[in-house]
C-alpha atoms as a PDB file:
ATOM      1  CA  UNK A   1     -16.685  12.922   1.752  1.00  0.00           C
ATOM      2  CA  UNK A   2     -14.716  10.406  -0.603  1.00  0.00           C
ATOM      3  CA  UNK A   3     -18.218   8.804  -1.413  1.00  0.00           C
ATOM      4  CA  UNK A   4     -18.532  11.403  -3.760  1.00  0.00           C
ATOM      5  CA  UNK A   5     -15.092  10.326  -5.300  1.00  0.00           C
ATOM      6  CA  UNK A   6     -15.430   6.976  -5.825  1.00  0.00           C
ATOM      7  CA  UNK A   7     -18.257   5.034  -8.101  1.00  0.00           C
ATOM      8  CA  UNK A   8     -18.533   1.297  -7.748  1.00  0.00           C
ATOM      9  CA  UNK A   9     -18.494   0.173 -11.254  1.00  0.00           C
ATOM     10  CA  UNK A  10     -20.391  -3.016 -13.148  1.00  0.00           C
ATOM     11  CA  UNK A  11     -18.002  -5.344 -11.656  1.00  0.00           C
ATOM     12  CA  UNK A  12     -18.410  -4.523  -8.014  1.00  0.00           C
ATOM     13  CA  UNK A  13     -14.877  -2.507  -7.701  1.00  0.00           C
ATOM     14  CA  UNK A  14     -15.112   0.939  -6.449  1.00  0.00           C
ATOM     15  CA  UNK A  15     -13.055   3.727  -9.176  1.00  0.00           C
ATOM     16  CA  UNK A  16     -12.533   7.295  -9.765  1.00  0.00           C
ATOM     17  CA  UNK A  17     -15.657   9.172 -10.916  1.00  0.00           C
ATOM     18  CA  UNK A  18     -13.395  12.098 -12.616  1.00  0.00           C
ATOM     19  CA  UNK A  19      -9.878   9.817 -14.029  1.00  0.00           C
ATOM     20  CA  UNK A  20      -7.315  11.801 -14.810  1.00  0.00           C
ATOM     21  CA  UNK A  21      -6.504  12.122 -18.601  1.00  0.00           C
ATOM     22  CA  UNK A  22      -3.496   9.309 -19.849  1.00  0.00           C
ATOM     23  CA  UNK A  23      -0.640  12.097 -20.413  1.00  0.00           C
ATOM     24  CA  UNK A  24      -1.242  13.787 -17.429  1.00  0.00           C
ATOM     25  CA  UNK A  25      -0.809  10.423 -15.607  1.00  0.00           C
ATOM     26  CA  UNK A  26       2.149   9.333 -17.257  1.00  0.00           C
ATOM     27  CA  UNK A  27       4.144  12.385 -16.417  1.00  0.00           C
ATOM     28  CA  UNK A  28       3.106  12.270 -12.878  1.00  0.00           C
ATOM     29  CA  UNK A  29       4.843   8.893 -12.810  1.00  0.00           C
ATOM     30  CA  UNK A  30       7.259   9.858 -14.826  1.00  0.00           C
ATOM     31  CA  UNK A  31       8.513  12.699 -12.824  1.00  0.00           C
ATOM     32  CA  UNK A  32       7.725  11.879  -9.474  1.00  0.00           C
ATOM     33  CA  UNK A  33       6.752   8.143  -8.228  1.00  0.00           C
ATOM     34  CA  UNK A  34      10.686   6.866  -7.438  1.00  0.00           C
ATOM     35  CA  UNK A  35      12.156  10.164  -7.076  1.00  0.00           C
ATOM     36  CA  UNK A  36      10.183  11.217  -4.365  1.00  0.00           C
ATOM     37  CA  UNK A  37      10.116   7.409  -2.839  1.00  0.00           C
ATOM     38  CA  UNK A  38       6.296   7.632  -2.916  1.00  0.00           C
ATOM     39  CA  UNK A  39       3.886   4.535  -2.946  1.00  0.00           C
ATOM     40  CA  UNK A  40       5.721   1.737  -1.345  1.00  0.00           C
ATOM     41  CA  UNK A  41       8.990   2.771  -2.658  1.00  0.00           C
ATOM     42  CA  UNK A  42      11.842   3.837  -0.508  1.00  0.00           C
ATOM     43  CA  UNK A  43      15.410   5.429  -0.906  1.00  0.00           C
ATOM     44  CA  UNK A  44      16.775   2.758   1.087  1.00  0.00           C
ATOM     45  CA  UNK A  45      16.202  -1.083   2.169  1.00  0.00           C
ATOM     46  CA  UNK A  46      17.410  -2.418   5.146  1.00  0.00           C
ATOM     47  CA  UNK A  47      18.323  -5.984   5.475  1.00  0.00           C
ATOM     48  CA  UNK A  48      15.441  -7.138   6.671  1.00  0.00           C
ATOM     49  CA  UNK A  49      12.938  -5.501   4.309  1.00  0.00           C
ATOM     50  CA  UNK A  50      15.405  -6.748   1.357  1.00  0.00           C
ATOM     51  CA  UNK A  51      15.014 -10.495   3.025  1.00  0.00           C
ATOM     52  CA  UNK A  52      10.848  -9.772   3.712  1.00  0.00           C
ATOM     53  CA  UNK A  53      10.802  -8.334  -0.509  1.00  0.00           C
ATOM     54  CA  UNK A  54      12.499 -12.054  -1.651  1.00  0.00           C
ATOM     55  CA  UNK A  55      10.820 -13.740   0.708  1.00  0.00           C
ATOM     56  CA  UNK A  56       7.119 -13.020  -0.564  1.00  0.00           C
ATOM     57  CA  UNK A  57       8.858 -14.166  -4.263  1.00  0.00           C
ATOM     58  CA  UNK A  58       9.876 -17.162  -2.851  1.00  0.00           C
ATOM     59  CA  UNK A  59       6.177 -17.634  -1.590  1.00  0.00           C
ATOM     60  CA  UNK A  60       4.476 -16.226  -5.152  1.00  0.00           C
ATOM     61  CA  UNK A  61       7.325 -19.333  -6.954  1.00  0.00           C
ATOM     62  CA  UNK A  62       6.295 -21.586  -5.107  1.00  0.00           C
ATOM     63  CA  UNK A  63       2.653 -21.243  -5.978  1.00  0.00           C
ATOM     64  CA  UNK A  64       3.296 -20.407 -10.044  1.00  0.00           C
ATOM     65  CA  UNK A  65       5.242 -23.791 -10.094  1.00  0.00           C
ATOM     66  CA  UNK A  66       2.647 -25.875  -8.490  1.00  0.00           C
ATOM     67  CA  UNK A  67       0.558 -24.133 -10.890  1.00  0.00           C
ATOM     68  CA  UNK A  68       2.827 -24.763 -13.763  1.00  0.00           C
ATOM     69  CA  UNK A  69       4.684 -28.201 -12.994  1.00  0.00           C
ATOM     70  CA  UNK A  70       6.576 -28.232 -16.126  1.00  0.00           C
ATOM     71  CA  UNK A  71       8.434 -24.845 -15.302  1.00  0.00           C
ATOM     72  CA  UNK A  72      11.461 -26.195 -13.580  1.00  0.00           C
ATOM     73  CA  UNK A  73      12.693 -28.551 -16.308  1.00  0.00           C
ATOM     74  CA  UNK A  74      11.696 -26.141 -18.955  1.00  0.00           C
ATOM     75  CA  UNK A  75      15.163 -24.479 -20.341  1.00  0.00           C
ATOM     76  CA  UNK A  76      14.096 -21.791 -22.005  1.00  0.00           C
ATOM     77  CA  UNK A  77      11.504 -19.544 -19.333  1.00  0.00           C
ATOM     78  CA  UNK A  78      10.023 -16.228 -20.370  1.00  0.00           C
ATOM     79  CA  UNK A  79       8.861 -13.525 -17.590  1.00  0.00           C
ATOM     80  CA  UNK A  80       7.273 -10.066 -18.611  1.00  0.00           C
ATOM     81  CA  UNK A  81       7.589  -7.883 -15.050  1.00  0.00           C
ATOM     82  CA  UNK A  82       4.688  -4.939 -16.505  1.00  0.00           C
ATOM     83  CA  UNK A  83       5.527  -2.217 -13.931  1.00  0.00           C
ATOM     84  CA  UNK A  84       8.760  -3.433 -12.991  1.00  0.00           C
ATOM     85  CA  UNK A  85       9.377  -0.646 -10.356  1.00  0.00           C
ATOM     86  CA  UNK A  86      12.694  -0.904  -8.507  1.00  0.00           C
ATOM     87  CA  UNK A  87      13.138  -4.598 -10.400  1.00  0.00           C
ATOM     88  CA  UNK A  88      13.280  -7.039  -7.623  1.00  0.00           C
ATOM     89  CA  UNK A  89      11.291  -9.803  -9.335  1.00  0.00           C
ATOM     90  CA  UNK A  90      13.343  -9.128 -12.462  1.00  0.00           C
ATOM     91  CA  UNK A  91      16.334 -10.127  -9.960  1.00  0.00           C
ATOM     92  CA  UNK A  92      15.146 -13.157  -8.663  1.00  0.00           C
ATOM     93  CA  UNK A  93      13.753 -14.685 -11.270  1.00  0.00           C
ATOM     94  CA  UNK A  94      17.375 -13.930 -13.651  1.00  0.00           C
ATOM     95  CA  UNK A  95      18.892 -15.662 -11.097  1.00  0.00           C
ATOM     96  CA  UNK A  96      16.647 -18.723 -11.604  1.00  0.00           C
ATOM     97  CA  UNK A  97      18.110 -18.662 -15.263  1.00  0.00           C
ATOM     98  CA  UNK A  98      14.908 -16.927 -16.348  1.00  0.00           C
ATOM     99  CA  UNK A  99      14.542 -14.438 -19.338  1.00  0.00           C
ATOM    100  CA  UNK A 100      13.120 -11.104 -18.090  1.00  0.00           C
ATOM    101  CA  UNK A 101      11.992  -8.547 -19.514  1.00  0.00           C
ATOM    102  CA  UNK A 102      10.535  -5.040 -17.486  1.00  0.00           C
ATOM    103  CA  UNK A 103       8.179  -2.407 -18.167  1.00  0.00           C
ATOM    104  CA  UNK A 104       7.971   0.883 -16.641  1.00  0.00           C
ATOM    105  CA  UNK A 105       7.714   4.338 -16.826  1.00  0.00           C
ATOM    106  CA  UNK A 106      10.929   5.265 -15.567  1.00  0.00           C
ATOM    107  CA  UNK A 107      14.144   3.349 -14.479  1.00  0.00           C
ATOM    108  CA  UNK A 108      15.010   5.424 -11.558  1.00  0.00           C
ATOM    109  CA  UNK A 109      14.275   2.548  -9.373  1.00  0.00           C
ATOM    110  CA  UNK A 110      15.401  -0.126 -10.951  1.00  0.00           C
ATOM    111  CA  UNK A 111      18.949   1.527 -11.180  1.00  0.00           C
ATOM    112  CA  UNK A 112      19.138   2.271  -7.480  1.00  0.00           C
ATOM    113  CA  UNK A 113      18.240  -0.597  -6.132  1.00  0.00           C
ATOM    114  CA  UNK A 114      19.242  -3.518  -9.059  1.00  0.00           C
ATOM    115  CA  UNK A 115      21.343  -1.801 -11.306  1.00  0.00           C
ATOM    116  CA  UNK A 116      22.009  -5.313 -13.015  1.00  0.00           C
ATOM    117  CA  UNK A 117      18.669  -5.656 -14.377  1.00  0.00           C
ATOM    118  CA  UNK A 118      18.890  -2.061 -16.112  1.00  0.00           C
ATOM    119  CA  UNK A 119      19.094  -3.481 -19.573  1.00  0.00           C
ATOM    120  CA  UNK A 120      16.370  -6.007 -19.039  1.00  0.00           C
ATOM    121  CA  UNK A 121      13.882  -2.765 -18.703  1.00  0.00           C
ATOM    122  CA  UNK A 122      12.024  -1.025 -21.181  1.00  0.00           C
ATOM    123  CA  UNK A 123      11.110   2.445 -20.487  1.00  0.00           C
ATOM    124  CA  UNK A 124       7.872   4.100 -21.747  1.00  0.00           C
ATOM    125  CA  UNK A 125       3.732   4.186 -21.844  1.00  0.00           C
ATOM    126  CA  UNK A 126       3.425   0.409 -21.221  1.00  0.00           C
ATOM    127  CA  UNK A 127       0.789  -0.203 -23.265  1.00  0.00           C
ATOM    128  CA  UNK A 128       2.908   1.179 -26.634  1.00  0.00           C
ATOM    129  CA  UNK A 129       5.563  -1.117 -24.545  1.00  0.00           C
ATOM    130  CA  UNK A 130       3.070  -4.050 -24.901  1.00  0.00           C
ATOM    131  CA  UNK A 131       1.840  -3.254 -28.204  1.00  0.00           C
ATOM    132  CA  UNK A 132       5.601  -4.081 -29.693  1.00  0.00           C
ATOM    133  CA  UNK A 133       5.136  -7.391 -27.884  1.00  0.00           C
ATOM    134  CA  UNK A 134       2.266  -8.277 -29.698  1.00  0.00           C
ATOM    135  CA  UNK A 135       3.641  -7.492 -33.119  1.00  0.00           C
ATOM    136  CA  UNK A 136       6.414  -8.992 -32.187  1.00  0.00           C
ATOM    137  CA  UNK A 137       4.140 -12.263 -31.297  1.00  0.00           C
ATOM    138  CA  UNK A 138       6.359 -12.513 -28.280  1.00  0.00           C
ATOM    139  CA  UNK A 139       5.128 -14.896 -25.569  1.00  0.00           C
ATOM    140  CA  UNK A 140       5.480 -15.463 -22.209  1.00  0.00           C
ATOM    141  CA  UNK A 141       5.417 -17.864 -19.402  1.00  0.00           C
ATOM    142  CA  UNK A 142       4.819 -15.739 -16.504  1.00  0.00           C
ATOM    143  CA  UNK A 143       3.500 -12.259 -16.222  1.00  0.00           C
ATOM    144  CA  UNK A 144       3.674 -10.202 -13.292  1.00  0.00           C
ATOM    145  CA  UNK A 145       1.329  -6.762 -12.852  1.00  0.00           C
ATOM    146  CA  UNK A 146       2.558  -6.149  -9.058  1.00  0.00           C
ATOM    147  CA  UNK A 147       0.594  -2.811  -7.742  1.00  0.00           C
ATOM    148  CA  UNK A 148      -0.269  -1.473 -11.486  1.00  0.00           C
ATOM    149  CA  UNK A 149      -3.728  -2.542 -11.689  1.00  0.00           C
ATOM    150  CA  UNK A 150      -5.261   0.018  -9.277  1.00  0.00           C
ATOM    151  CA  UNK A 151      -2.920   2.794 -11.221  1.00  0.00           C
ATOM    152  CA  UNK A 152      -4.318   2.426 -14.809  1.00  0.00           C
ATOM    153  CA  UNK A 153      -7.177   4.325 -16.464  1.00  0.00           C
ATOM    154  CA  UNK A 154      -8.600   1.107 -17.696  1.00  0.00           C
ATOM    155  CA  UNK A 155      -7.524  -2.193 -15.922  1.00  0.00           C
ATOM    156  CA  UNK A 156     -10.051  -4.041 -18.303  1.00  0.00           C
ATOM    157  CA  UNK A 157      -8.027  -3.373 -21.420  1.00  0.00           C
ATOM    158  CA  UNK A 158      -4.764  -3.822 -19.708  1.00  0.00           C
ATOM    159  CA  UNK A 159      -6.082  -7.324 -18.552  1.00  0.00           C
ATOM    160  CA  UNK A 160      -7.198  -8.113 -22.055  1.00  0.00           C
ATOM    161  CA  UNK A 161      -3.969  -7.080 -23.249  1.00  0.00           C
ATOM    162  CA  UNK A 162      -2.035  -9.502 -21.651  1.00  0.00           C
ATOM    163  CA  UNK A 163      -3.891 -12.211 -22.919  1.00  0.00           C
ATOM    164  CA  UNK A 164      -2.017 -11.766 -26.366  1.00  0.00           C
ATOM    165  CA  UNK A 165       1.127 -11.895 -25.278  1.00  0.00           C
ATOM    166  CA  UNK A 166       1.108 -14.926 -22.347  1.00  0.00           C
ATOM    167  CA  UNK A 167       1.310 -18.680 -23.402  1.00  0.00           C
ATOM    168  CA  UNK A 168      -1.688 -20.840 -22.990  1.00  0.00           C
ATOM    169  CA  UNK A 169       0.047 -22.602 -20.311  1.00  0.00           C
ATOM    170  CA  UNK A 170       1.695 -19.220 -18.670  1.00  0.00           C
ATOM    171  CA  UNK A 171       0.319 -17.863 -15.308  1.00  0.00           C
ATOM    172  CA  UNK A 172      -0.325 -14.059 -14.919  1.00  0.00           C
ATOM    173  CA  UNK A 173      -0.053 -12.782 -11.510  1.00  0.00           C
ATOM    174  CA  UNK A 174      -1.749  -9.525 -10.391  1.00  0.00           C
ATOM    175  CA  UNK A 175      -1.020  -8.070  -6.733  1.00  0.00           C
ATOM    176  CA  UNK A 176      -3.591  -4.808  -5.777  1.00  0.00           C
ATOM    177  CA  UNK A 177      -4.223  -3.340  -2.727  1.00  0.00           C
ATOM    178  CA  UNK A 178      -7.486  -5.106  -0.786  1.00  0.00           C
ATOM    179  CA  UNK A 179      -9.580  -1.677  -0.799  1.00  0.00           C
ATOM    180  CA  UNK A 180     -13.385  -1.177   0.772  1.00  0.00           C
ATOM    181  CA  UNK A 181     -11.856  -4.470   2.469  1.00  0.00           C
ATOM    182  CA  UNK A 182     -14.471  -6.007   5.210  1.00  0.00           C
ATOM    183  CA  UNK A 183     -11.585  -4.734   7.763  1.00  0.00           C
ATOM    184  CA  UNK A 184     -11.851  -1.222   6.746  1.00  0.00           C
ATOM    185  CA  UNK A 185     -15.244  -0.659   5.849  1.00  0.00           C
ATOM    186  CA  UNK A 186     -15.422  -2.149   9.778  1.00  0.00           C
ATOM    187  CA  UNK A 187     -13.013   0.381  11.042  1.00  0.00           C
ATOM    188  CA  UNK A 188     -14.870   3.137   9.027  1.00  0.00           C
ATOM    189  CA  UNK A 189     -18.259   2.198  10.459  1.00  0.00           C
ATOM    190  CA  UNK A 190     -16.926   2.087  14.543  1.00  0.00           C
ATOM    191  CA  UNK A 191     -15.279   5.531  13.772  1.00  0.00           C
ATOM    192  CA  UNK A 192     -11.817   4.019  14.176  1.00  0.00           C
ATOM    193  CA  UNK A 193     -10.754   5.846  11.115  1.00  0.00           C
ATOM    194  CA  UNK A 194     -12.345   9.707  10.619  1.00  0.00           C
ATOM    195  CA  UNK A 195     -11.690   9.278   6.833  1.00  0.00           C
ATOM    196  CA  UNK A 196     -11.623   6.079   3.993  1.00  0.00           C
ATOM    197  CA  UNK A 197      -7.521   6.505   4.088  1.00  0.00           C
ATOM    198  CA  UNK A 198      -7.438   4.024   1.252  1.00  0.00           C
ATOM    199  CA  UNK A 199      -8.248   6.701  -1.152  1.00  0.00           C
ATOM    200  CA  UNK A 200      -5.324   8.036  -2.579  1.00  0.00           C
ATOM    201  CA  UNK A 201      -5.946  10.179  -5.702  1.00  0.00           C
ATOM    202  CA  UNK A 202      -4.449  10.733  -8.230  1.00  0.00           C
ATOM    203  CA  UNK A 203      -2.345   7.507  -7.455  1.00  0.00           C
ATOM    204  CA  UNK A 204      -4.781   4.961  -7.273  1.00  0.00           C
ATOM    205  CA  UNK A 205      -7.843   5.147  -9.943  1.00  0.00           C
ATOM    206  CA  UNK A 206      -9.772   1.758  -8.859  1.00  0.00           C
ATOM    207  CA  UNK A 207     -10.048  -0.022  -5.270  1.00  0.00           C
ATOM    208  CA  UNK A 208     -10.326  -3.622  -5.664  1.00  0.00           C
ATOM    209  CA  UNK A 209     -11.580  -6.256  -3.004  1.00  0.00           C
ATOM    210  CA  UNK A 210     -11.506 -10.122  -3.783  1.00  0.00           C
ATOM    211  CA  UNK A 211     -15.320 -10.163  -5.336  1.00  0.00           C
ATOM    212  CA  UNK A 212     -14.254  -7.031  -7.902  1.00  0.00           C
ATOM    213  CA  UNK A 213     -11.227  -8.651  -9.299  1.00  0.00           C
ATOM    214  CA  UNK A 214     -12.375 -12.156  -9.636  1.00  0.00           C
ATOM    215  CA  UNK A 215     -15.028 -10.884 -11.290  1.00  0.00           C
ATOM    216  CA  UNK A 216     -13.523  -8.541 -13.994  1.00  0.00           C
ATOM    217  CA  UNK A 217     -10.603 -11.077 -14.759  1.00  0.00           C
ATOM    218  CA  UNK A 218     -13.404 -14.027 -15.460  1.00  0.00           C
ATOM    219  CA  UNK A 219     -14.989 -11.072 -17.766  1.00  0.00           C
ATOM    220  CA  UNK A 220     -11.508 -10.536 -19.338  1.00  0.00           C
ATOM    221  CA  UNK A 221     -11.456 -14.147 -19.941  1.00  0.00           C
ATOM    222  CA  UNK A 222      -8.906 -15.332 -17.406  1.00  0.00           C
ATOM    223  CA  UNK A 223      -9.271 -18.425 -14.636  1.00  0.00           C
ATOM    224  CA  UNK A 224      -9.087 -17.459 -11.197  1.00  0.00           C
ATOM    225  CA  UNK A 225      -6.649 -20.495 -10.103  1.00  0.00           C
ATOM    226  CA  UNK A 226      -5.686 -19.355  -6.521  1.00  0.00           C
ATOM    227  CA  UNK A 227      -5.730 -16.195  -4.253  1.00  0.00           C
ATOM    228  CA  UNK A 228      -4.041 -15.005  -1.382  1.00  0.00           C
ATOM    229  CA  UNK A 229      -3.747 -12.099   0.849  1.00  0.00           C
ATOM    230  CA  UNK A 230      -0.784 -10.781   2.805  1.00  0.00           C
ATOM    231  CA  UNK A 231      -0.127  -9.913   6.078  1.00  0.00           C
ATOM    232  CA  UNK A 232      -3.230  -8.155   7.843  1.00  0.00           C
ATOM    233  CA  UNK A 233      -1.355  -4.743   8.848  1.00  0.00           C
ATOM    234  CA  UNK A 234      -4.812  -2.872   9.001  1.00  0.00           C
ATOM    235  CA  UNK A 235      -5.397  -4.877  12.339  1.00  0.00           C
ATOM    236  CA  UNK A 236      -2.852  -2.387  14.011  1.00  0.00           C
ATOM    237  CA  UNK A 237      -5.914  -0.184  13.891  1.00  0.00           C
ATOM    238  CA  UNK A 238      -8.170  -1.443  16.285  1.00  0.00           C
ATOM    239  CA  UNK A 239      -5.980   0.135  18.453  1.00  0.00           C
ATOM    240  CA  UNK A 240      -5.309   3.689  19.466  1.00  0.00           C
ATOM    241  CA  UNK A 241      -2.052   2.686  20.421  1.00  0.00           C
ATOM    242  CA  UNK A 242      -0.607   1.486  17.053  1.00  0.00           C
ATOM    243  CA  UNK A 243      -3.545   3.049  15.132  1.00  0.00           C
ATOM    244  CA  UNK A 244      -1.260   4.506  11.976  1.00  0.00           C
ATOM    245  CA  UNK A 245      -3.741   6.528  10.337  1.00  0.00           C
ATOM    246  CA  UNK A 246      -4.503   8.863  13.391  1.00  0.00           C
ATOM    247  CA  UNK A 247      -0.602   9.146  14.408  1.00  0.00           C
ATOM    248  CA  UNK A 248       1.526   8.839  11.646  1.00  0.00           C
ATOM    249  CA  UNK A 249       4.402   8.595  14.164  1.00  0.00           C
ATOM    250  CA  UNK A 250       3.850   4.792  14.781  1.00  0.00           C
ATOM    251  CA  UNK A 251       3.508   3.829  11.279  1.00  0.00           C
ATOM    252  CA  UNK A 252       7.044   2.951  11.300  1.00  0.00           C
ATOM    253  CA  UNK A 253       7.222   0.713  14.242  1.00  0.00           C
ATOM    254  CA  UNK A 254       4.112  -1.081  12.406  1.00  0.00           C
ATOM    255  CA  UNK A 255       6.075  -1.753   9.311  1.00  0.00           C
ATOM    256  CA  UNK A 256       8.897  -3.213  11.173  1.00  0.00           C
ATOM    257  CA  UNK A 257       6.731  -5.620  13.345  1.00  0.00           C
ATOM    258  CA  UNK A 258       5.294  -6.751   9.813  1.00  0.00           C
ATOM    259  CA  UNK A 259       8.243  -7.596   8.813  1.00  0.00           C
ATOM    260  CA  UNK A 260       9.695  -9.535  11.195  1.00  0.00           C
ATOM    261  CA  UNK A 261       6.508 -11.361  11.456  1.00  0.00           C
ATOM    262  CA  UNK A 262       6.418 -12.198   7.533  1.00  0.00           C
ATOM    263  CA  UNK A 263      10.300 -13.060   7.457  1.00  0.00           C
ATOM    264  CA  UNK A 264       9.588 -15.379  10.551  1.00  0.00           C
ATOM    265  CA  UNK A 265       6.164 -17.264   8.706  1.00  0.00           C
ATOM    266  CA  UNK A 266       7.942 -17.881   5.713  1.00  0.00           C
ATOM    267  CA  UNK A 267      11.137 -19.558   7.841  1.00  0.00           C
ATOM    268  CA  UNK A 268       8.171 -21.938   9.318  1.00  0.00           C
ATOM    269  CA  UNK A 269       6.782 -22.884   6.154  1.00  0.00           C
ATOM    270  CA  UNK A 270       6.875 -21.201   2.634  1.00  0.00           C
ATOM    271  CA  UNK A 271       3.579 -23.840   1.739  1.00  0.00           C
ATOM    272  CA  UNK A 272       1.722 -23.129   5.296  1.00  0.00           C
ATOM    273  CA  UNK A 273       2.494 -19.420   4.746  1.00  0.00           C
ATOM    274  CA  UNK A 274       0.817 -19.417   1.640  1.00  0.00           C
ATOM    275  CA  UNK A 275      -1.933 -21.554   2.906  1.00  0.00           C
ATOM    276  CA  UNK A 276      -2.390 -19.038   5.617  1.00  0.00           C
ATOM    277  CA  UNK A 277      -3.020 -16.741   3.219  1.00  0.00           C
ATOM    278  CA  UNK A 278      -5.389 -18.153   1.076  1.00  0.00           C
ATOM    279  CA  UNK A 279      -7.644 -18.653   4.027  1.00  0.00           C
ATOM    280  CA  UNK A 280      -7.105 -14.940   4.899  1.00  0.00           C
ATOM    281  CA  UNK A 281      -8.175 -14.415   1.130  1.00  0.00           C
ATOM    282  CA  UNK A 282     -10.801 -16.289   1.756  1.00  0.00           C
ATOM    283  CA  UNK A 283     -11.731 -13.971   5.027  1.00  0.00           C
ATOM    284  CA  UNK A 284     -10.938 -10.968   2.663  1.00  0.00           C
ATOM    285  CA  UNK A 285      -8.471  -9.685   4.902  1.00  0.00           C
ATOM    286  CA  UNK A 286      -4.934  -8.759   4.513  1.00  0.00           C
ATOM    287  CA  UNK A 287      -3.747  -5.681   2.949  1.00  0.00           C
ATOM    288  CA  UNK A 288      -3.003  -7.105  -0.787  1.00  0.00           C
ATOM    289  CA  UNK A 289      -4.808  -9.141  -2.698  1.00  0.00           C
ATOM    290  CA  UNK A 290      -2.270 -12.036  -4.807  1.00  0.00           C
ATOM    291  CA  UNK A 291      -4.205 -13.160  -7.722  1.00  0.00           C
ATOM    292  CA  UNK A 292      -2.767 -16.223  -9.778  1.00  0.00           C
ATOM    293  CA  UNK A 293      -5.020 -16.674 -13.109  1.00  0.00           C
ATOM    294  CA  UNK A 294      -4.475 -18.353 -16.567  1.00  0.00           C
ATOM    295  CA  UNK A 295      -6.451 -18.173 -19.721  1.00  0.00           C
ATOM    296  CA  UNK A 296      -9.872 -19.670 -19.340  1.00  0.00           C
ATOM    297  CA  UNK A 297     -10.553 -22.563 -21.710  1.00  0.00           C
ATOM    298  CA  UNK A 298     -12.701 -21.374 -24.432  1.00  0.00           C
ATOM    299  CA  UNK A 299     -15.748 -24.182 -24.830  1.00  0.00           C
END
């Protein structure tokens, strides 16, 4: 059973018992994680999933500015994208006459899908990646860890990290996966599910829910200012017809319907889409977790 895997730690977030050692992990990632499309990367977009991807930026924007009021007359705006994958936010945000700068392990993605934001990336073990930044005393307004959190040995030093390289005004925003979610420990328990699918070794190392996050960010010395969730996909589950896990041949079909059902919220209302969200947050469902948090006032 994966209960033998997994520990929940002194913050309330399950992680490996047994991590993998750091070189072994950064050649895995390395060699494999775009190549192989693997995660939620894919050889190829379709016009939809490309609107869906700029779509939830649009959404994350709008809450870093309300955040952050003085961001859209500032001139000069500074984003670090730490796991920059196939460089999508590095894309938007140039385009909004931002300053970007990427992080990754490899730029196989990045080149594929925006080869224009190439030479905005920095390849290489992120943390000797940030460790230049903070000699450097570089700082930035916005931060963005999008699905690296749950991939690191240690998400408490990465966290701490960051906190020497953002301004004291900047926003950092972390996206994980909502894991040992209310939802799935549900489905687990009514024998929807024969296994805790969630569990995806080596990729993912720790398996955050709302509680575990806020919690080890406040211990890192960051403000929880707002968190949302995302669309709810587990709730395809509940039934046999569209259940995912058990018949991987509908999994597909699934992550179309999401789609379509995202793209059409955010044409409603970008604010009432996000609103929606925190309240799903709130419910601790949706399959990500969208954390927004800025350096906690020291007393």
């Amino acid at each position: 059973m994966h209960n033998l895997v997994v520990i929940k730690n002194k913050f309330g977030f399950f992680e490996l018992q047994d991590k993998p050692l750091k070189d072994e992990l950064n050649q895995y990632y390395v060699e494999k994680y775009y190549q192989e499309g693997k995660g939620g990367y894919q050889t190829e977009y379709s016009k939809e999933e490309i609107e869906y991807i700029n779509n939830k930026l649009t959404q994350k924007y709008e809450i870093i500015t309300s955040l952050n009021k003085q961001l859209e007359q500032q001139q000069d705006k500074r984003l670090l994208d730490i796991g920059c994958g196939e460089g999508w936010a590095l894309n938007y945000f140039k385009k909004k006459s931002w300053n970007v700068i990427g992080l990754d392990y490899s730029n196989y993605g990045c080149k594929k899908h925006n080869p224009e934001c190439v030479d905005y990336l920095q390849v290489g073990d992120i943390y000797k990646s940030i460790n230049k930044l903070i000699v450097l005393n570089k700082k930035f307004d916005l931060v963005i860890l999008d699905n690296v959190l749950e991939h690191v040995i240690n998400p408490e030093k990465l966290l701490l990290k960051i906190k020497k390289i953002i301004k004291n005004s900047g926003i950092l925003v972390v996206d994980v996966p909502n894991d040992f979610s209310v939802v799935q420990r549900h489905l687990f328990q009514k024998e929807y599910l024969a296994e805790e699918f969630w569990i995806a070794v080596p990729d993912h190392i720790s398996y955050f829910d709302k509680d575990g996050l806020s919690r080890l960010a406040k211990h890192c010395g960051w403000e929880s200012r707002k968190i949302i969730s995302d669309f709810p996909i587990d709730f395809n589950l509940f039934n046999k017809n569209t259940n995912y896990v058990l018949n991987k041949s509908v999994g597909k079909s699934c992550h179309i319907a999401r789609i379509e059902i995202e793209n059409l919220l955010h044409h409603i209302s970008v604010v009432k889409t996000n609103d929606f969200y925190e309240a799903a947050a709130e419910l601790g469902i949706g399959r990500e977790l969208i954390c927004f948090l800025s350096k906690a006032a020291i007393n």
